[in-house]
N, C-alpha and C. Protein backbone atom coordinates (compact mmCIF):
# COMPACT_ATOMS: atom_id res chain seq x y z
N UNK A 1 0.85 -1.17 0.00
CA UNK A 1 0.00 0.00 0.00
C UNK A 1 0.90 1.23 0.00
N UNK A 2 0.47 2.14 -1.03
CA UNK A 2 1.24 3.60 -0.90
C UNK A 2 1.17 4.48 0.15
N UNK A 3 1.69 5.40 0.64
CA UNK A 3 2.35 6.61 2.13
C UNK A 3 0.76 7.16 1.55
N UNK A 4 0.15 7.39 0.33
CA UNK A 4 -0.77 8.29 0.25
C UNK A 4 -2.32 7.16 0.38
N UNK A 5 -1.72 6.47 -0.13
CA UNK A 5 -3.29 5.28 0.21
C UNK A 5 -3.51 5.58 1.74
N UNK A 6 -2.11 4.79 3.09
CA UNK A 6 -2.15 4.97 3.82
C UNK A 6 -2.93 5.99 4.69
N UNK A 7 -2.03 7.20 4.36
CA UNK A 7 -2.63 8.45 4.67
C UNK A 7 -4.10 8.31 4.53
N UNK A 8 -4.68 8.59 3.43
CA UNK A 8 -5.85 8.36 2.87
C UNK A 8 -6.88 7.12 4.15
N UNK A 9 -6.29 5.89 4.19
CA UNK A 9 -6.64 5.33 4.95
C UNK A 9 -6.96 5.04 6.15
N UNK A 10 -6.16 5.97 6.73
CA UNK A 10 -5.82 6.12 8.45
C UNK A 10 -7.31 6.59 9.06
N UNK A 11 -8.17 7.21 8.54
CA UNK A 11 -9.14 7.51 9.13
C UNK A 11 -10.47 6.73 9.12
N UNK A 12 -10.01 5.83 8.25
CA UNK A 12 -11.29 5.06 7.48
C UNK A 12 -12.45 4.97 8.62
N UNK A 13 -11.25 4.08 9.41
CA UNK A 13 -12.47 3.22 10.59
C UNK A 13 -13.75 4.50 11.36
N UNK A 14 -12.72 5.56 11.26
CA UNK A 14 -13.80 6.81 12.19
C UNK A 14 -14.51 7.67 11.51
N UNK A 15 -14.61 7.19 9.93
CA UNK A 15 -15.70 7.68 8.88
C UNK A 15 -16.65 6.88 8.98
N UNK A 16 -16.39 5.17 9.08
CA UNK A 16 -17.11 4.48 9.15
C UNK A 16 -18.14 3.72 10.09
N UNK A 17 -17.63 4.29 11.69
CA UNK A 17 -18.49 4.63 12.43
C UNK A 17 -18.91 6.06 12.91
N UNK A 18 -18.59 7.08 11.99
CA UNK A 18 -19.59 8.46 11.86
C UNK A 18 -20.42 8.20 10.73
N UNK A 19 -19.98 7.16 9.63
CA UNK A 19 -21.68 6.96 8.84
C UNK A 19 -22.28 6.29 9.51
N UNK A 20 -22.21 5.48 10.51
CA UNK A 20 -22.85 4.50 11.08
C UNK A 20 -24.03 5.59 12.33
N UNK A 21 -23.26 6.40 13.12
CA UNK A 21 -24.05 7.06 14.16
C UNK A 21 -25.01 7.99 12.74
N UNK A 22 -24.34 8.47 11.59
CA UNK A 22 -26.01 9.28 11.19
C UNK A 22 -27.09 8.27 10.68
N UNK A 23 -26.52 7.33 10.07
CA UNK A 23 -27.90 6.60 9.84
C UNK A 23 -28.66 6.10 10.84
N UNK A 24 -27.95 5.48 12.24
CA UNK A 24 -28.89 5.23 13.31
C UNK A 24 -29.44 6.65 14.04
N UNK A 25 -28.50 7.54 13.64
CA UNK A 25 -29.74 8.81 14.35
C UNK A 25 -30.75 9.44 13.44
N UNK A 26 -30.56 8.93 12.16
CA UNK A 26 -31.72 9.10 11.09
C UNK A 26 -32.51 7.91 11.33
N UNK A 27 -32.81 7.08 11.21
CA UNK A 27 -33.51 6.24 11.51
C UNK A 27 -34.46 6.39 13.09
N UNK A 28 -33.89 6.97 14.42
CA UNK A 28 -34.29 7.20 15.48
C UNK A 28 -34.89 8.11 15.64
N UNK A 29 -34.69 9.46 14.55
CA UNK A 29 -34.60 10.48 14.48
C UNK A 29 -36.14 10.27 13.38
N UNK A 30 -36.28 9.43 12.86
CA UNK A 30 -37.48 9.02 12.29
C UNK A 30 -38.93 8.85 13.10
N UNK A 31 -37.97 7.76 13.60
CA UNK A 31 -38.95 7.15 14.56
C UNK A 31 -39.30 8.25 15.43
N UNK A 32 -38.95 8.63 16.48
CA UNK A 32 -38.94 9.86 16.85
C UNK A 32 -39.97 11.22 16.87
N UNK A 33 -39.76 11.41 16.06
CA UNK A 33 -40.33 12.46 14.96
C UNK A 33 -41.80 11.54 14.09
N UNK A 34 -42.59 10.56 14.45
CA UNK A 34 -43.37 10.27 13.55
C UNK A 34 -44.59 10.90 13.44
N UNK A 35 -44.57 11.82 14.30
CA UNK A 35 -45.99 12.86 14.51
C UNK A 35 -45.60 13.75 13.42
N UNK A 36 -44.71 13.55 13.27
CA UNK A 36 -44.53 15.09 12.01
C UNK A 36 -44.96 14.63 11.08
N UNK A 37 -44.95 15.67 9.69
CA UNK A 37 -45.19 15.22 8.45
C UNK A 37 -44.19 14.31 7.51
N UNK A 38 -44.90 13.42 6.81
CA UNK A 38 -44.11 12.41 5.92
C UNK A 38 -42.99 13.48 4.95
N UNK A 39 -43.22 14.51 4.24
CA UNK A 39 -42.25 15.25 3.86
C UNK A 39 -41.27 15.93 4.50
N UNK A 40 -41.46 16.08 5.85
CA UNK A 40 -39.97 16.56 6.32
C UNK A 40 -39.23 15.84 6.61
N UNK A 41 -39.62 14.52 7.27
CA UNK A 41 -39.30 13.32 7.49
C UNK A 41 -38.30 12.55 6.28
N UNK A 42 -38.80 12.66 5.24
CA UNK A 42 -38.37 12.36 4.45
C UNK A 42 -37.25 13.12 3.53
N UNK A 43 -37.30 14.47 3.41
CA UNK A 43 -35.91 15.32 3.21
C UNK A 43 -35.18 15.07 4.03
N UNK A 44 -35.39 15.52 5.59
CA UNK A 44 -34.33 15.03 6.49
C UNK A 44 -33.46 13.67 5.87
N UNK A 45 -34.19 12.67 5.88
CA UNK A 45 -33.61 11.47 5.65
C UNK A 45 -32.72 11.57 4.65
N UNK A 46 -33.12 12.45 3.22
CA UNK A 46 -32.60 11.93 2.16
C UNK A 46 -31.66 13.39 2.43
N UNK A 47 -31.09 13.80 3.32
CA UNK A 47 -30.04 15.17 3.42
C UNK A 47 -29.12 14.04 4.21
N UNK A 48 -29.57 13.45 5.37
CA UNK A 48 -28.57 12.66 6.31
C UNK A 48 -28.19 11.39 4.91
N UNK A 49 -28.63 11.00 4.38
CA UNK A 49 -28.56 9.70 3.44
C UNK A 49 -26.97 10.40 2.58
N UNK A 50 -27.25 11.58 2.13
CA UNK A 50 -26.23 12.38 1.06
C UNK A 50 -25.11 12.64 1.74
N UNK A 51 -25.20 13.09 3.64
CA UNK A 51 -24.15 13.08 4.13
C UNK A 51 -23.19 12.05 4.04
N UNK A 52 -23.96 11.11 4.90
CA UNK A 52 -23.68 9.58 4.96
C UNK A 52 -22.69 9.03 3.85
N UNK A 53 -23.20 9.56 2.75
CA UNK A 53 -22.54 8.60 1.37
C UNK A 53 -21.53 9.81 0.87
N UNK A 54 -21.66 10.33 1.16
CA UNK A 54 -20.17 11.51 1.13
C UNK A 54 -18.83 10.94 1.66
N UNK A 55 -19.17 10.88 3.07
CA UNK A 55 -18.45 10.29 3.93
C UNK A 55 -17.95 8.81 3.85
N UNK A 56 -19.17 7.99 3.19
CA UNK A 56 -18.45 6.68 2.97
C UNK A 56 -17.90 6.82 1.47
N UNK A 57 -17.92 7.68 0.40
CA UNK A 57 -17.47 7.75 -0.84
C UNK A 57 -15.88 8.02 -0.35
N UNK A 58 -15.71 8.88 0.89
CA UNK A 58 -14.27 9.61 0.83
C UNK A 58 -13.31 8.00 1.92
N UNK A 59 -13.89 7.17 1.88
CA UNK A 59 -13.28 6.31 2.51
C UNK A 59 -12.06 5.37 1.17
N UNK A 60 -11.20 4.35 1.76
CA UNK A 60 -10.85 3.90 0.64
C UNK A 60 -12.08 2.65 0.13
N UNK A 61 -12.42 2.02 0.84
CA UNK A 61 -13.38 1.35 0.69
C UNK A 61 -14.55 1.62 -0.53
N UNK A 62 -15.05 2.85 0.29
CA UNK A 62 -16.42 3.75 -0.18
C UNK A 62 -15.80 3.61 -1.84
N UNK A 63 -14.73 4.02 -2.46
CA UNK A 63 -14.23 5.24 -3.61
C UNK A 63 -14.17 3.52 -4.49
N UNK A 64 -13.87 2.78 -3.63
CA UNK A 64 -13.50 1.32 -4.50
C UNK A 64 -15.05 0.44 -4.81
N UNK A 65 -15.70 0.57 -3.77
CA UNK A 65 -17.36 0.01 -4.13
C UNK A 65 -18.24 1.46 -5.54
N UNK A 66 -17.46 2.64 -5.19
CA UNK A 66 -17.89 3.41 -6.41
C UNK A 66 -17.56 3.19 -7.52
N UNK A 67 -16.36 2.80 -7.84
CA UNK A 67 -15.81 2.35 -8.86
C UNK A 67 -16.47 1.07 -9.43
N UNK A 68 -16.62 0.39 -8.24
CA UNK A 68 -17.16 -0.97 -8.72
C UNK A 68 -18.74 -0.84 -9.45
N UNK A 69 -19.41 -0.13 -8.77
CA UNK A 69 -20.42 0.76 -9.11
C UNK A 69 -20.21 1.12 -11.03
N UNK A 70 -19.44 1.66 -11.39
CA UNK A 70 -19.46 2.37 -12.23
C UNK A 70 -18.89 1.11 -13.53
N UNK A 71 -17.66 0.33 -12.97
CA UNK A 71 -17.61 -0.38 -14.17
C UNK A 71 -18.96 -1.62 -14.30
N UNK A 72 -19.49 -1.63 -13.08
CA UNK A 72 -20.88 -2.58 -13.48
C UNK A 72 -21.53 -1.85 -14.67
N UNK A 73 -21.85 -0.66 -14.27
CA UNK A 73 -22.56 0.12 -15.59
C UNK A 73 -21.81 0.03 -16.46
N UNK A 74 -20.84 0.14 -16.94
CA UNK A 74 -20.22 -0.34 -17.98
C UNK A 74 -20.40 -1.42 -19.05
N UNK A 75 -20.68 -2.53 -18.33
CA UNK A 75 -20.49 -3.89 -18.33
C UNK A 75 -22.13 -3.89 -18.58
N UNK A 76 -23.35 -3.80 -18.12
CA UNK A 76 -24.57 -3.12 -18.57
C UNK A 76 -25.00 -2.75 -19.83
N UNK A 77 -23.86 -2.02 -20.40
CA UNK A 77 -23.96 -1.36 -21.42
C UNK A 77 -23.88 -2.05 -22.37
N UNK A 78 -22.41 -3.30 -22.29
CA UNK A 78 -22.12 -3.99 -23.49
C UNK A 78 -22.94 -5.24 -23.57
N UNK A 79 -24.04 -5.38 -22.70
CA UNK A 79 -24.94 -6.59 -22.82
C UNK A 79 -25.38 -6.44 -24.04
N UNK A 80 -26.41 -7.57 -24.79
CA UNK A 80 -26.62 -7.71 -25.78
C UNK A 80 -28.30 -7.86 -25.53
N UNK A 81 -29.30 -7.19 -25.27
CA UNK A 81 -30.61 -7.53 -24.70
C UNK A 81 -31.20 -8.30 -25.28
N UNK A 82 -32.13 -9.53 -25.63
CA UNK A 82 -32.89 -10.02 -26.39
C UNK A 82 -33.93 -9.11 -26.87
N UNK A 83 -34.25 -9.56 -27.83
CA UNK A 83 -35.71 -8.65 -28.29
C UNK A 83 -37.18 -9.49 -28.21
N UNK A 84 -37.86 -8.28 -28.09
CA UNK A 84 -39.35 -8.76 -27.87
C UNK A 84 -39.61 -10.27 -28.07
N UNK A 85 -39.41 -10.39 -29.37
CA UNK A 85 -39.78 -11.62 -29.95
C UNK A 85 -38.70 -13.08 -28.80
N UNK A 86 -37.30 -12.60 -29.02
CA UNK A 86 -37.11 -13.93 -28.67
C UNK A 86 -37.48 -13.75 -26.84
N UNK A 87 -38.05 -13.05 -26.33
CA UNK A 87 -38.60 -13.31 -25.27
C UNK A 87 -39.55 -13.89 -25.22
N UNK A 88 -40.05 -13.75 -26.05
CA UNK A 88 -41.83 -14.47 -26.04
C UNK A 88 -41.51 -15.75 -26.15
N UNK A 89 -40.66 -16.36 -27.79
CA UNK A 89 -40.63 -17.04 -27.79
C UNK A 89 -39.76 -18.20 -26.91
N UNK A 90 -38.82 -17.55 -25.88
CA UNK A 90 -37.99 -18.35 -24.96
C UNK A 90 -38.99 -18.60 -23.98
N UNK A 91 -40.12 -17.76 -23.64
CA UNK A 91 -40.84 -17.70 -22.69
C UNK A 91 -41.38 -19.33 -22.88
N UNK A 92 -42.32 -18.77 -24.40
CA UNK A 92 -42.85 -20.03 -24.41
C UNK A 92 -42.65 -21.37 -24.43
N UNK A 93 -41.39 -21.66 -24.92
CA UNK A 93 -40.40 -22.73 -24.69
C UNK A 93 -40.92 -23.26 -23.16
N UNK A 94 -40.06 -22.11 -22.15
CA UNK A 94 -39.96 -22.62 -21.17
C UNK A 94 -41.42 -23.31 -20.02
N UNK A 95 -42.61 -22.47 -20.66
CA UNK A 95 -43.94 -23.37 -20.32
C UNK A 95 -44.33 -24.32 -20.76
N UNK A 96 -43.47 -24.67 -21.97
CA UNK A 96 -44.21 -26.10 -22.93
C UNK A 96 -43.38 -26.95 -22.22
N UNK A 97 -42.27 -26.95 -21.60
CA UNK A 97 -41.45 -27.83 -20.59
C UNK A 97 -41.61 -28.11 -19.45
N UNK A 98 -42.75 -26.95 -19.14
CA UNK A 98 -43.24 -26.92 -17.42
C UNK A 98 -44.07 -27.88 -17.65
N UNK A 99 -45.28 -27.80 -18.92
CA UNK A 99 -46.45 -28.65 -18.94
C UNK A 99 -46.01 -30.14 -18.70
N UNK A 100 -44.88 -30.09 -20.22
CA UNK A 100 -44.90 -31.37 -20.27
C UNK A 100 -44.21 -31.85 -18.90
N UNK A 101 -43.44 -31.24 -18.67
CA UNK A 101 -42.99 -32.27 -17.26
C UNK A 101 -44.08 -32.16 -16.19
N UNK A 102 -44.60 -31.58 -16.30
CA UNK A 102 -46.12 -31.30 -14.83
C UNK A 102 -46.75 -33.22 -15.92
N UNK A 103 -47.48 -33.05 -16.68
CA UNK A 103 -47.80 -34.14 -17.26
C UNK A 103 -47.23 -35.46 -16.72
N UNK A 104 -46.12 -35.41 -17.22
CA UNK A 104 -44.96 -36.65 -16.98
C UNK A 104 -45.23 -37.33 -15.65
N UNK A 105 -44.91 -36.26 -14.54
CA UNK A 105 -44.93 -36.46 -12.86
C UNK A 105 -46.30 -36.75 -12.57
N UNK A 106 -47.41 -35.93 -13.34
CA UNK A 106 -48.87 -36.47 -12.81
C UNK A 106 -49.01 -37.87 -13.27
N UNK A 107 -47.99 -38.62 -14.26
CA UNK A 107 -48.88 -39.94 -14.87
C UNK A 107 -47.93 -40.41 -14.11
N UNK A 108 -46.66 -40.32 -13.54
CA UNK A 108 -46.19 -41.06 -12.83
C UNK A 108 -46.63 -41.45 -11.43
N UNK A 109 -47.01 -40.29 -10.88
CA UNK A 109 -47.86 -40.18 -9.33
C UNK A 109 -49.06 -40.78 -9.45
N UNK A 110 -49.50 -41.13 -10.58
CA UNK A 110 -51.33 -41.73 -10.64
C UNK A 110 -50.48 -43.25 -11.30
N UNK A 111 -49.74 -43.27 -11.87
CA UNK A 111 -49.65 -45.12 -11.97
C UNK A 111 -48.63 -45.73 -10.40
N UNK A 112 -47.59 -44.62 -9.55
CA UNK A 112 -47.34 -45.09 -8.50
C UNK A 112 -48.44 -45.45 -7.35
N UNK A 113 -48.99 -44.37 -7.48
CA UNK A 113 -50.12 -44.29 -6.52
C UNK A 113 -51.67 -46.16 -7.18
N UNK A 114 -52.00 -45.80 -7.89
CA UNK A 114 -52.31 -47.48 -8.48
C UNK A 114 -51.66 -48.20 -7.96
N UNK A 115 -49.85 -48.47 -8.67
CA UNK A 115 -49.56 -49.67 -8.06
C UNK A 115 -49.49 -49.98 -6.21
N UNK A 116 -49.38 -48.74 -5.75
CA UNK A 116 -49.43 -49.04 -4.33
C UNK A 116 -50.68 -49.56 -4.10
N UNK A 117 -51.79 -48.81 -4.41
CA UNK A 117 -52.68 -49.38 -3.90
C UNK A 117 -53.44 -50.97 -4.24
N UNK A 118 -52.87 -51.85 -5.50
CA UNK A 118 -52.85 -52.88 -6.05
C UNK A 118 -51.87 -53.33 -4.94
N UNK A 119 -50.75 -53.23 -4.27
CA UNK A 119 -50.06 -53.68 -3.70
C UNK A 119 -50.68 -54.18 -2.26
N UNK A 120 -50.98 -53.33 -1.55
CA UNK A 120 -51.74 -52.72 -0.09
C UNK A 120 -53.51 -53.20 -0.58
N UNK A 121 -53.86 -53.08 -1.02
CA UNK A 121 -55.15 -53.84 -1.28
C UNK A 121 -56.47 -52.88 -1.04
């Protein structure tokens, strides 16, 4: 690890339990507060939420799950989506396989069930 990662690093742990005390005092601070209105309640939250992720972005952690974040979207991008059609038609595939095997297991469970009871009397 580099003198500047380090650096960078040295504080992590006490970012990461100061995001930890605002979300449990947003959350308490919810609860709390439930006589109030659903809109202040809810800015509050989403102002402590922006702090919160500030603070865990400036971590080394935080900056590396962002990243990770970002080349997922990436990777998103170069998918290849199916189209309408072959959805339908994969769809349907996959129910003509449900039937027939639902079929299969019902004639097997009605000739097991027979022979037991030919057996047992």
């Amino acid at each position: 690890m580099s003198a500047k990662a380090e650096d960078a690093g040295r504080l992590d742990g006490l970012k990461w339990v100061l995001v930890t005390l605002i979300v449990a005092g947003g959350v308490g601070g919810n609860i709390y507060f439930s006589g109030e209105s659903l809109l202040y309640r809810v800015i509050a939250l989403l102002v402590l939420a922006l702090i919160a992720g500030y603070i865990a972005y400036s971590t080394v952690k935080g900056a590396a799950f962002f990243e990770l974040l970002k080349g997922a979207r990436t990777e998103i991008r170069k998918v290849v989506w199916p189209s309408r059609q072959e959805s339908t038609q994969t769809t349907l595939i996959v129910v003509a396989f449900v039937v027939v095997a639902a079929l299969i297991l019902w004639g097997l469970d009605t000739l097991l069930g027979w022979l037991a009871s030919m057996v047992i009397g």
